[in-house]
N, C-alpha and C. Protein backbone atom coordinates (compact mmCIF):
# COMPACT_ATOMS: atom_id res chain seq x y z
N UNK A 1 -67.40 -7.35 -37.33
CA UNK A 1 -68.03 -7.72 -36.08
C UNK A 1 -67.08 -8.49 -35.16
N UNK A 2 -66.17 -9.27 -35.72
CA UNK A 2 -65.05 -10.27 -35.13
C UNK A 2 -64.46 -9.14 -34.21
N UNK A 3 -64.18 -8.01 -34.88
CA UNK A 3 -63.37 -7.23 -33.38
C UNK A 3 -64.13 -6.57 -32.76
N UNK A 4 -65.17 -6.58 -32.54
CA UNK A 4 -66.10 -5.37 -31.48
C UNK A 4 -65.60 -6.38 -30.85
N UNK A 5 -66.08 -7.57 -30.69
CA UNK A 5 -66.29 -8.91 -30.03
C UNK A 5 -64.77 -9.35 -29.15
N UNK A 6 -64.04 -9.06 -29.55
CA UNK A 6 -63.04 -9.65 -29.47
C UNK A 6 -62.16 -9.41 -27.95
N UNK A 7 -61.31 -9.98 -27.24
CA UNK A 7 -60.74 -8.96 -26.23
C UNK A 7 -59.60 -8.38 -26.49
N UNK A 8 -59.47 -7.74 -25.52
CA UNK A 8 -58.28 -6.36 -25.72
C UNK A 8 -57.10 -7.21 -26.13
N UNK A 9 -56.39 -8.33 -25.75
CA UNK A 9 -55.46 -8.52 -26.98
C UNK A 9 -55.83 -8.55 -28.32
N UNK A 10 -56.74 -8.97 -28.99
CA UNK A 10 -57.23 -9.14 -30.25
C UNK A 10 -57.20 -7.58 -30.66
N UNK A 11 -57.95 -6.77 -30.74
CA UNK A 11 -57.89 -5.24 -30.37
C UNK A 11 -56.48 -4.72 -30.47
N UNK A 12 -55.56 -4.75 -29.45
CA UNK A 12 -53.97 -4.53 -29.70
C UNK A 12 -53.24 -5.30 -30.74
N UNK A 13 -53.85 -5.99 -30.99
CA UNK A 13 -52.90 -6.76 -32.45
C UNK A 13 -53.57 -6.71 -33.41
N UNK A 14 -55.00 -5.74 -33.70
CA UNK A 14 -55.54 -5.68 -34.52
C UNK A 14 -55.39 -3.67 -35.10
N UNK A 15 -55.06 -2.96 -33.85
CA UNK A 15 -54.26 -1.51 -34.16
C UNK A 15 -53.41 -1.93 -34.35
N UNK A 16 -52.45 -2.22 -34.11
CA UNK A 16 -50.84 -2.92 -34.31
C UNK A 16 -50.30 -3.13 -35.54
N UNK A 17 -51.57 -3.97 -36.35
CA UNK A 17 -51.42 -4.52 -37.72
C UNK A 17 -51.58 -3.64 -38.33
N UNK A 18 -52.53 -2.45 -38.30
CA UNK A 18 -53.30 -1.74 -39.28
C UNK A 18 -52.08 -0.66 -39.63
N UNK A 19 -51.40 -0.55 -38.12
CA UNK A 19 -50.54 0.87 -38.39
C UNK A 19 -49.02 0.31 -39.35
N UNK A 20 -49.11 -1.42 -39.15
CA UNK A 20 -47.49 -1.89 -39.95
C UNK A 20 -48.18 -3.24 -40.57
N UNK A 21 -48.60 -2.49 -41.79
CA UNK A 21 -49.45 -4.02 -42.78
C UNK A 21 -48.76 -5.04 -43.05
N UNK A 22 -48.99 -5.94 -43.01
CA UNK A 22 -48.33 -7.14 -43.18
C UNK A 22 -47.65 -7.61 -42.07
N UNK A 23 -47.57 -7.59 -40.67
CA UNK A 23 -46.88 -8.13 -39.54
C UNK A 23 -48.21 -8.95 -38.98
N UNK A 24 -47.49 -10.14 -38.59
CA UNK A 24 -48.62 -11.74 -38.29
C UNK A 24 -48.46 -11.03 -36.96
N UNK A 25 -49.59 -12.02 -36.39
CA UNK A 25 -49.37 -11.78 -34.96
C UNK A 25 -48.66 -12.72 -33.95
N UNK A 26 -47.72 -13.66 -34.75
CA UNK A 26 -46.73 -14.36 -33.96
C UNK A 26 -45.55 -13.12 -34.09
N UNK A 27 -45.20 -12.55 -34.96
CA UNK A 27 -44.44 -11.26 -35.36
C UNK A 27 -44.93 -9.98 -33.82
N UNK A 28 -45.86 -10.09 -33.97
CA UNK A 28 -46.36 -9.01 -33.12
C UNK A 28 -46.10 -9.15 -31.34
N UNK A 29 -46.18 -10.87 -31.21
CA UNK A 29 -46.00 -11.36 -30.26
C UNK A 29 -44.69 -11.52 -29.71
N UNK A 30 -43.98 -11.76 -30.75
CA UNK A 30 -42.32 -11.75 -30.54
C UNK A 30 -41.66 -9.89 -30.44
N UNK A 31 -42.15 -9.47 -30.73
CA UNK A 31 -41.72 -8.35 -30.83
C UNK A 31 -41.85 -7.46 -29.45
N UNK A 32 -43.57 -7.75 -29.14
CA UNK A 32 -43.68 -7.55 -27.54
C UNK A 32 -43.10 -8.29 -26.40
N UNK A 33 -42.76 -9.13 -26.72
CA UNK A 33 -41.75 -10.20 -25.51
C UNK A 33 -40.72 -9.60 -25.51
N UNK A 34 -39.86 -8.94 -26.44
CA UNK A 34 -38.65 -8.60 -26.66
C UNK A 34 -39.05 -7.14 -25.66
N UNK A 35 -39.95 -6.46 -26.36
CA UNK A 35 -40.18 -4.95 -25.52
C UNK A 35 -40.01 -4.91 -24.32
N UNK A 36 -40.82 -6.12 -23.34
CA UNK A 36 -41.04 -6.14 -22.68
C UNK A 36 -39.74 -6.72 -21.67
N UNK A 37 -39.11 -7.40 -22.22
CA UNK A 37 -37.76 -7.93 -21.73
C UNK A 37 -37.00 -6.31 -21.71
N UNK A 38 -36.63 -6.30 -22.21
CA UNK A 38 -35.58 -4.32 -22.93
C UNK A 38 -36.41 -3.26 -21.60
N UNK A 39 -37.52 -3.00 -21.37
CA UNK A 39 -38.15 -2.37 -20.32
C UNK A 39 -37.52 -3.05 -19.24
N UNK A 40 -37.91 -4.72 -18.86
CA UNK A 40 -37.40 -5.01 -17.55
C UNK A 40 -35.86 -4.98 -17.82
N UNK A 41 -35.06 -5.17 -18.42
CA UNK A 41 -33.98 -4.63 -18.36
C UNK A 41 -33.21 -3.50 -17.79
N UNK A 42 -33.44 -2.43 -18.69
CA UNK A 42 -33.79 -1.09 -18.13
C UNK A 42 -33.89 -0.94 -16.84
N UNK A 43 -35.06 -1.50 -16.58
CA UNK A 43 -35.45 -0.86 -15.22
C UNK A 43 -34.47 -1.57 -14.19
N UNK A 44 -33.86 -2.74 -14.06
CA UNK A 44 -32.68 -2.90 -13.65
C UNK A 44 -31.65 -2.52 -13.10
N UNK A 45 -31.08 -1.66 -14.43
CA UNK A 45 -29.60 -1.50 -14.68
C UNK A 45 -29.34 -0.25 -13.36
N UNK A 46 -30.21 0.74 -13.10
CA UNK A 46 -29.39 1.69 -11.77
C UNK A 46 -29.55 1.01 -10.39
N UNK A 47 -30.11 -0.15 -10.31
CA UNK A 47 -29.75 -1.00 -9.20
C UNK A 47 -28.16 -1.55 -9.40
N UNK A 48 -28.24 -2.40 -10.38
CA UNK A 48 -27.14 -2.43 -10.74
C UNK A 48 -25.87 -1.49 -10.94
N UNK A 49 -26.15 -0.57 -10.98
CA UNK A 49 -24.88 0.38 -11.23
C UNK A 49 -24.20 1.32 -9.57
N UNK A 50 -25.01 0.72 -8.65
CA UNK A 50 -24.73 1.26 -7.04
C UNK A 50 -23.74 0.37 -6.61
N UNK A 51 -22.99 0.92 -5.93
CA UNK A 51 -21.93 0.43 -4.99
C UNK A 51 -22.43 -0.66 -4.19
N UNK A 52 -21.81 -1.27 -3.98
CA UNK A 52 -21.89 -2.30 -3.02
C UNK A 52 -21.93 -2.04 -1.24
N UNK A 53 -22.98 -2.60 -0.68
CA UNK A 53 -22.66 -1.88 0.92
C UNK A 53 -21.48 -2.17 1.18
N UNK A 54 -20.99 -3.65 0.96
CA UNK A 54 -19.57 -3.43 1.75
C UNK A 54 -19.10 -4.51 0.82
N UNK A 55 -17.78 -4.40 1.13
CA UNK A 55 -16.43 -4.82 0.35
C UNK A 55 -15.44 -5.88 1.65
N UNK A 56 -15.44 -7.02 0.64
CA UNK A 56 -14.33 -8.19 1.67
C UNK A 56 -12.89 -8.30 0.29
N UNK A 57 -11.94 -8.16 0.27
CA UNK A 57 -10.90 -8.19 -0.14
C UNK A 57 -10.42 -9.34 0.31
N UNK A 58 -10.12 -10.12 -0.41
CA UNK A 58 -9.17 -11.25 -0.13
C UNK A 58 -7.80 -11.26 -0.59
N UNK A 59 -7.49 -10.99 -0.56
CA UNK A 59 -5.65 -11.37 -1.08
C UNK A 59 -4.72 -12.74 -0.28
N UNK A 60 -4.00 -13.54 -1.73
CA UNK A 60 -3.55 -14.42 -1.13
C UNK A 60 -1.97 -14.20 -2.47
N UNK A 61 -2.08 -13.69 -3.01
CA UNK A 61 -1.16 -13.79 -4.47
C UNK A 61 0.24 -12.92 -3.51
N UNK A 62 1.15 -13.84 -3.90
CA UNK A 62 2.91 -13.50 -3.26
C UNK A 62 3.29 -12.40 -4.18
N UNK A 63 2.92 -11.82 -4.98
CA UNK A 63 3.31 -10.88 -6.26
C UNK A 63 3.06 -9.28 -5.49
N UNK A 64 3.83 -8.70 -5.16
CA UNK A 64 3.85 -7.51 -4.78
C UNK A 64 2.86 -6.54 -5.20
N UNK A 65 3.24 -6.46 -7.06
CA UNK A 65 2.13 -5.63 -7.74
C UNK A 65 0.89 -5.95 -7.06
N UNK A 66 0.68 -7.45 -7.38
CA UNK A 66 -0.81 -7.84 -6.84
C UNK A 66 -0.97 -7.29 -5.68
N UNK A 67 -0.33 -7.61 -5.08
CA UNK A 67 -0.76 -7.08 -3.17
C UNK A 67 -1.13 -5.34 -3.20
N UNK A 68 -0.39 -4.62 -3.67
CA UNK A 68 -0.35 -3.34 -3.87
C UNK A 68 -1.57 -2.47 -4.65
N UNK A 69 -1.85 -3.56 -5.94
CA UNK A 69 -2.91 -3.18 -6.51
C UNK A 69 -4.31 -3.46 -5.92
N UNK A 70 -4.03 -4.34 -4.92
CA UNK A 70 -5.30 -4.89 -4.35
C UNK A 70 -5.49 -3.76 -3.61
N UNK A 71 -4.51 -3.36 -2.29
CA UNK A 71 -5.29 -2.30 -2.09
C UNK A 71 -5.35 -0.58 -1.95
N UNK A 72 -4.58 -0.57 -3.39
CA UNK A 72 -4.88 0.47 -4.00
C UNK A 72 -6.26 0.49 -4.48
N UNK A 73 -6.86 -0.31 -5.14
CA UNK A 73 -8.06 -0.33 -5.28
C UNK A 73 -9.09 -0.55 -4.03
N UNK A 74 -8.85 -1.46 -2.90
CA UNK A 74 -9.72 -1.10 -2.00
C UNK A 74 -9.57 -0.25 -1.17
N UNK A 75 -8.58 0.82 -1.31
CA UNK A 75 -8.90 2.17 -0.68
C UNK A 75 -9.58 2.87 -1.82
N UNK A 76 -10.03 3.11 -3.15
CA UNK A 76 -11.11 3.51 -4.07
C UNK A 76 -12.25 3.76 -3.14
N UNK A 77 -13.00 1.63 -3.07
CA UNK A 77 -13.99 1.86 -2.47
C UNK A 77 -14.28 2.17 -0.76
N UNK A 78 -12.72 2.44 -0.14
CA UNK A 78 -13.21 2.98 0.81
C UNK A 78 -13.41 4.49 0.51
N UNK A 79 -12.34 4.85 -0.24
CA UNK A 79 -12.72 6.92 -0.26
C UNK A 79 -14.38 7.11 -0.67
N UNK A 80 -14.99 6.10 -1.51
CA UNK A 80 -16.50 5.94 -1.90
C UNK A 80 -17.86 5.93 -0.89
N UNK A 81 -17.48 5.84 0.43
CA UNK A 81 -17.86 5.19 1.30
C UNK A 81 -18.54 3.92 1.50
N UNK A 82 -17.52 2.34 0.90
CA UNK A 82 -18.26 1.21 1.23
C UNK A 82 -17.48 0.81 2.77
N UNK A 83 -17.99 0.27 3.54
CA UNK A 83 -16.83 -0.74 4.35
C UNK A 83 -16.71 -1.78 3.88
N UNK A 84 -15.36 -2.02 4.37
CA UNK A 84 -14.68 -2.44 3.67
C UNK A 84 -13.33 -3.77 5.15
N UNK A 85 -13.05 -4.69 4.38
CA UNK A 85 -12.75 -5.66 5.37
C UNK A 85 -11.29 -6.41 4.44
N UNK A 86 -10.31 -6.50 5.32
CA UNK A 86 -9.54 -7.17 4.29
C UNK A 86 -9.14 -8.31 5.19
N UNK A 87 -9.17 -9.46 4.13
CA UNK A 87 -8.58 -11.07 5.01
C UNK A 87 -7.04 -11.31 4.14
N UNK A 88 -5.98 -11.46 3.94
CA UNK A 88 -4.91 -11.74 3.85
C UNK A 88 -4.52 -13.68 4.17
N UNK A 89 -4.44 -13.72 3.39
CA UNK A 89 -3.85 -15.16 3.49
C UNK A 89 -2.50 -15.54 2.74
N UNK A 90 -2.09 -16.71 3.38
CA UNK A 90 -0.90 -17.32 2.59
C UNK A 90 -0.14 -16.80 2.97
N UNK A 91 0.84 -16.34 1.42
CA UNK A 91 2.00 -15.59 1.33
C UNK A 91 1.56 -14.00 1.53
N UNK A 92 0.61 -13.62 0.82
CA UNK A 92 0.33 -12.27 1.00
C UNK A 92 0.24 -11.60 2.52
N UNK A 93 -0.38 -12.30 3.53
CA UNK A 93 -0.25 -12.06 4.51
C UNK A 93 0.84 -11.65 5.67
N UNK A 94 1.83 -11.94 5.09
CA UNK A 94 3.41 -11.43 5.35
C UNK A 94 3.64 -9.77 4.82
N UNK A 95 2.81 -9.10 4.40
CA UNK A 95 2.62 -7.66 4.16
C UNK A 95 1.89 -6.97 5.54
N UNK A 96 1.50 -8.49 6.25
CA UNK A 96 0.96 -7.36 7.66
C UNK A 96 1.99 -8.04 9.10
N UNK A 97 3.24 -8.37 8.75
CA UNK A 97 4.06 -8.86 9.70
C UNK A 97 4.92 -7.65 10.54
N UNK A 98 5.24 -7.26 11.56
CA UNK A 98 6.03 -6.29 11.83
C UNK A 98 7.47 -6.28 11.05
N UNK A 99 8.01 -7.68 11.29
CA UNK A 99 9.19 -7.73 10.04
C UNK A 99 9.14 -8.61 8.91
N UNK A 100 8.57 -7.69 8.31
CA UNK A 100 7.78 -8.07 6.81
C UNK A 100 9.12 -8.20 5.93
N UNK A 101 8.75 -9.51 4.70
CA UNK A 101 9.82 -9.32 4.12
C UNK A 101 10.25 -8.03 3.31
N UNK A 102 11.05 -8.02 2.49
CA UNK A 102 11.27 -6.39 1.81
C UNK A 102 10.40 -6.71 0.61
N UNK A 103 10.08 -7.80 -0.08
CA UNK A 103 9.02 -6.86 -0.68
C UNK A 103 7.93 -6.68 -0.56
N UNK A 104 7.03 -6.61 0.52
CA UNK A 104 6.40 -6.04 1.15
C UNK A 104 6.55 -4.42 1.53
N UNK A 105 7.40 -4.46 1.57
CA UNK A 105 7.82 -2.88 2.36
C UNK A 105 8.68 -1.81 0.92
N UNK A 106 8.74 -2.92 -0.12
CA UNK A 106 9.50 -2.31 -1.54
C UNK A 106 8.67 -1.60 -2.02
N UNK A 107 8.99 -0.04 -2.34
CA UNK A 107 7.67 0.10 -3.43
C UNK A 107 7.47 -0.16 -4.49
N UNK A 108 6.42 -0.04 -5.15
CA UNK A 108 5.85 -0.70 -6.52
C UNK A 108 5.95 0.71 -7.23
N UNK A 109 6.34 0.62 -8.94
CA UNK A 109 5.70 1.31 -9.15
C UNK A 109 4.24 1.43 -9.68
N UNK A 110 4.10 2.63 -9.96
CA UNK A 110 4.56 4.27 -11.11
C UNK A 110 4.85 5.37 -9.23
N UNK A 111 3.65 4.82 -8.36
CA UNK A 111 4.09 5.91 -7.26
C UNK A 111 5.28 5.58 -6.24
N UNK A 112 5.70 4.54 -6.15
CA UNK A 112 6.94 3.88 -5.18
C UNK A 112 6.02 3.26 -3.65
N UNK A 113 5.18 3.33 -3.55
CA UNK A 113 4.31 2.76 -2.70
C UNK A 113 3.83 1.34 -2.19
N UNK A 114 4.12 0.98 -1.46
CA UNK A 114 4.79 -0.62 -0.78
C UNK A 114 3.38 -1.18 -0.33
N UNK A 115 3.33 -2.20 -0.83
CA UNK A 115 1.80 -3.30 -0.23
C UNK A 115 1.64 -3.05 0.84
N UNK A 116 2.68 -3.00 2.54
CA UNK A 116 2.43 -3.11 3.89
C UNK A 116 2.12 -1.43 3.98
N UNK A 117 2.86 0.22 3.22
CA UNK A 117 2.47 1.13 3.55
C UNK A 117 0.97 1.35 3.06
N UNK A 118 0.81 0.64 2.06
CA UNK A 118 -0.84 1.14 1.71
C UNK A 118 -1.68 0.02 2.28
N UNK A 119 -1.63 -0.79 2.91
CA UNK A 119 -2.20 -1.66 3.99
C UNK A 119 -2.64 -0.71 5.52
N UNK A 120 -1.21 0.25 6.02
CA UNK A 120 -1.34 0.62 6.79
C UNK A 120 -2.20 1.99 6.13
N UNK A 121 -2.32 2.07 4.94
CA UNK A 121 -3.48 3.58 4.93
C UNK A 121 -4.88 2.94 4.93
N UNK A 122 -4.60 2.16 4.73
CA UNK A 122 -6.23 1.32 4.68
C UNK A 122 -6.46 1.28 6.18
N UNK A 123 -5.70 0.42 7.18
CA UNK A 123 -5.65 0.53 8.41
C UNK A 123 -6.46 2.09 9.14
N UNK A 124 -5.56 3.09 8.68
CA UNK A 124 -5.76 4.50 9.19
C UNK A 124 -7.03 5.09 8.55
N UNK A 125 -7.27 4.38 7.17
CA UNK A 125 -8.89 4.54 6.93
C UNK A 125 -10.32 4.08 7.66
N UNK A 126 -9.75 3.08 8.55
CA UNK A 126 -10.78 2.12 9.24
C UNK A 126 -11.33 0.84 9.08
N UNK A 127 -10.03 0.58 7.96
CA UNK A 127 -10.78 -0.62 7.29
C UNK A 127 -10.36 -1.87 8.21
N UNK A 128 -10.87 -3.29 8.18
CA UNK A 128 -10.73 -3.87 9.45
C UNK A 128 -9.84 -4.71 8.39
N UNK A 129 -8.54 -5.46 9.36
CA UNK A 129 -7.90 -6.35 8.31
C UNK A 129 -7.49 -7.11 9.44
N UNK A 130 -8.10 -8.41 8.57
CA UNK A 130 -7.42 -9.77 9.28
C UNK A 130 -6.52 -10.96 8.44
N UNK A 131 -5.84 -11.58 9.11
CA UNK A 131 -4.79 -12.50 8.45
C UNK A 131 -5.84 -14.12 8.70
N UNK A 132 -5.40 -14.93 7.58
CA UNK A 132 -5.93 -16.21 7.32
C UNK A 132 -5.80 -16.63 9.23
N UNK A 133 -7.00 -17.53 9.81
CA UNK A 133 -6.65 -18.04 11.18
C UNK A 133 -5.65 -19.21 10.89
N UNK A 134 -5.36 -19.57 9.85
CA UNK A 134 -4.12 -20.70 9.67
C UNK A 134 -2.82 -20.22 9.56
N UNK A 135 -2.48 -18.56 9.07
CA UNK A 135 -1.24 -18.20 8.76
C UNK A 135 -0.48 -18.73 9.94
N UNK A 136 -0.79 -17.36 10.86
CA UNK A 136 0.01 -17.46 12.10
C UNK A 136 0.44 -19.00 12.54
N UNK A 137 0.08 -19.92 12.89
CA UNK A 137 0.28 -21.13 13.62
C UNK A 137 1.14 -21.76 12.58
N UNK A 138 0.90 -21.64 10.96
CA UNK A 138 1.46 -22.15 10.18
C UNK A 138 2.76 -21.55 9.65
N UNK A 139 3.12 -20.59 10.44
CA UNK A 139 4.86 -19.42 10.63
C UNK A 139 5.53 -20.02 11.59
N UNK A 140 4.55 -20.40 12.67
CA UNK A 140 5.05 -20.26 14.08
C UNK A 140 4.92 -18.94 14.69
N UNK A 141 4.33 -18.27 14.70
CA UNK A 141 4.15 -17.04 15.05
C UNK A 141 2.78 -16.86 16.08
N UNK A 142 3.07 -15.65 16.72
CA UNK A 142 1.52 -15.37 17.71
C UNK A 142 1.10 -14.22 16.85
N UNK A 143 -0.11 -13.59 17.32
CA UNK A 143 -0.49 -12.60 16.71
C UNK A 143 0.33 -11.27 17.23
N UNK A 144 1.57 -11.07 18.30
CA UNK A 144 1.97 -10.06 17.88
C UNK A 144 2.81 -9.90 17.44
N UNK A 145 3.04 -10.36 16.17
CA UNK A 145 4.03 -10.86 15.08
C UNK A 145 3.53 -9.65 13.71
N UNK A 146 2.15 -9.31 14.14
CA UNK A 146 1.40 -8.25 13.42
C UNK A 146 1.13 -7.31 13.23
N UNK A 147 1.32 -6.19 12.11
CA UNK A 147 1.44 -4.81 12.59
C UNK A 147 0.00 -4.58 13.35
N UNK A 148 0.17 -3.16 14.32
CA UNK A 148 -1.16 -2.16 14.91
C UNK A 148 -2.24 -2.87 14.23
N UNK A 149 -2.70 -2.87 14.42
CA UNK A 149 -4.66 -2.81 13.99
C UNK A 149 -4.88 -4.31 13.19
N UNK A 150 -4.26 -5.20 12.69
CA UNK A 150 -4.34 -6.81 11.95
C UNK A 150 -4.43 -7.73 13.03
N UNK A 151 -5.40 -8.25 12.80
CA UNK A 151 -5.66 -9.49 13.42
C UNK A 151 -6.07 -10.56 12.97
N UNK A 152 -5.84 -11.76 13.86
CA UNK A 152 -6.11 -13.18 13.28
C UNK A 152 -7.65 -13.14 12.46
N UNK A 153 -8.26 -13.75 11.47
CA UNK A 153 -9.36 -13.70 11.42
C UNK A 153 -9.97 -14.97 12.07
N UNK A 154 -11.64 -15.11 12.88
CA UNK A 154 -12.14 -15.95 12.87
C UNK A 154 -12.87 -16.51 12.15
N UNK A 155 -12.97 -17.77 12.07
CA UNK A 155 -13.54 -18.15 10.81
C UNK A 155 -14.62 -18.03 10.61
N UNK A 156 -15.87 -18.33 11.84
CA UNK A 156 -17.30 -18.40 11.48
C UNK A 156 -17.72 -16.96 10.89
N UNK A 157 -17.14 -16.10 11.68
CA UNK A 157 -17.20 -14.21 11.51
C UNK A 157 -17.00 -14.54 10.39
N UNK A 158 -16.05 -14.70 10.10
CA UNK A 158 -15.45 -14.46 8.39
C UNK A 158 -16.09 -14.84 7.19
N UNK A 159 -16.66 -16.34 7.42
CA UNK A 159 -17.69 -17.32 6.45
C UNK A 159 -18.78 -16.46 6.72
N UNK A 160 -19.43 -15.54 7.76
CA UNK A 160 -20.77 -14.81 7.36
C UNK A 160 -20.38 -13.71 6.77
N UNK A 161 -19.39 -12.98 6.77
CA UNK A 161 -18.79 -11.86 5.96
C UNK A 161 -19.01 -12.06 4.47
N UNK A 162 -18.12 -13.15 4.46
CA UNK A 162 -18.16 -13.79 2.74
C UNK A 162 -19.25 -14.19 2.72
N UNK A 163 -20.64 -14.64 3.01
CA UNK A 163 -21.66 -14.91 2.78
C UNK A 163 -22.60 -14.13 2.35
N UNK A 164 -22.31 -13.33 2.90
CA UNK A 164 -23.48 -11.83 2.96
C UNK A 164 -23.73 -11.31 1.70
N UNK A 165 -25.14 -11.49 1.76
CA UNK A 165 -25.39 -11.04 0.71
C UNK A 165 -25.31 -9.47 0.01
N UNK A 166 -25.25 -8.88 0.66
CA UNK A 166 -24.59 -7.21 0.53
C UNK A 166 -23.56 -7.33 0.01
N UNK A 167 -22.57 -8.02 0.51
CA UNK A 167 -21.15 -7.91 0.50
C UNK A 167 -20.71 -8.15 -0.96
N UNK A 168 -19.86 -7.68 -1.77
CA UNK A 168 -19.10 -7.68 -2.75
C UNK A 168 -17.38 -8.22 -2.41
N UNK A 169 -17.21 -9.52 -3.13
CA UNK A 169 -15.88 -10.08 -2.56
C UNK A 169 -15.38 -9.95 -3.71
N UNK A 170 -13.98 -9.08 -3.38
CA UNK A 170 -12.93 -9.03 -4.36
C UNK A 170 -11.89 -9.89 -3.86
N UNK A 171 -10.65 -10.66 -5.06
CA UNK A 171 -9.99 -11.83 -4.71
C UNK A 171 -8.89 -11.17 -5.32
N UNK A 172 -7.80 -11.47 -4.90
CA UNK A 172 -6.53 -10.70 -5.56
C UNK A 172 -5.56 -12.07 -5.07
């Protein structure tokens, strides 16, 4: 009579038991928390597995490879279609100078391909690239010290860029 009576949890942990004898119903309870976690999980993960709307690249590392690999990889997610934004600071930022040092312009290997030439394919991809607003002043330099299409970045623009919640910031 206890289970006519009873409500539908009592009922679900009372089929539950019958079909795996001997499981308590703190057992039964833990087991459904877990299910139920593993489902919301799940249901998750292809949000998670989408591209990002857009991509901010930072590079500040003096290391060629680095510079090179940076955006070798953010031309990836531009061929992907994210936009995509690059800020350059520091030392790295001397890869978007008209007379860039040489290694900037050295290629790297395995393809021989130079941080400032794959800067400028990113450029010719559309991607927007700006230099730290402190470089320049801190060279002595104006902005046309900069190859075609690089410009100073502003900062407030820039702090909502990096803010954004869309945005995916890679740091090199």
């Amino acid at each position: 009579m206890y289970w006519v009576a009873a409500t539908s949890r009592h009922i679900l942990i009372f089929r539950y038991m019958f079909i795996f004898p001997g499981i308590t119903e703190e057992d039964f309870m833990q087991n459904a928390l877990k299910a139920v976690v593993l489902v919301a999980l799940l249901a998750a993960t292809p949000a998670n597995a989408r591209d990002a709307e857009r991509l901010v690249t930072v590079v500040t590392s003096p290391e060629p490879q680095v510079q090179a690999m940076s955006m070798v990889l953010t031309l990836q997610a531009v061929q992907r279609g994210v936009a995509t934004r690059i800020l350059l600071c520091g030392p790295a930022a001397d890869i978007a100078l008209r007379e860039a040092p040489g290694t900037a312009t050295a290629g790297q290997p395995p393809q021989g391909a130079s941080p400032q030439g794959l800067l400028k394919s990113a450029l010719d991809g559309g991607v927007r690239v700006e230099v730290c607003a402190l470089y320049l002043p801190g060279k002595g330099l104006s902005p046309e010290a900069l190859i075609d299409g690089v410009n100073p970045a502003a900062p407030p623009a820039m702090a909502r860029t990096l803010l954004d919640s869309k945005a995916r910031v890679w740091s090199f």
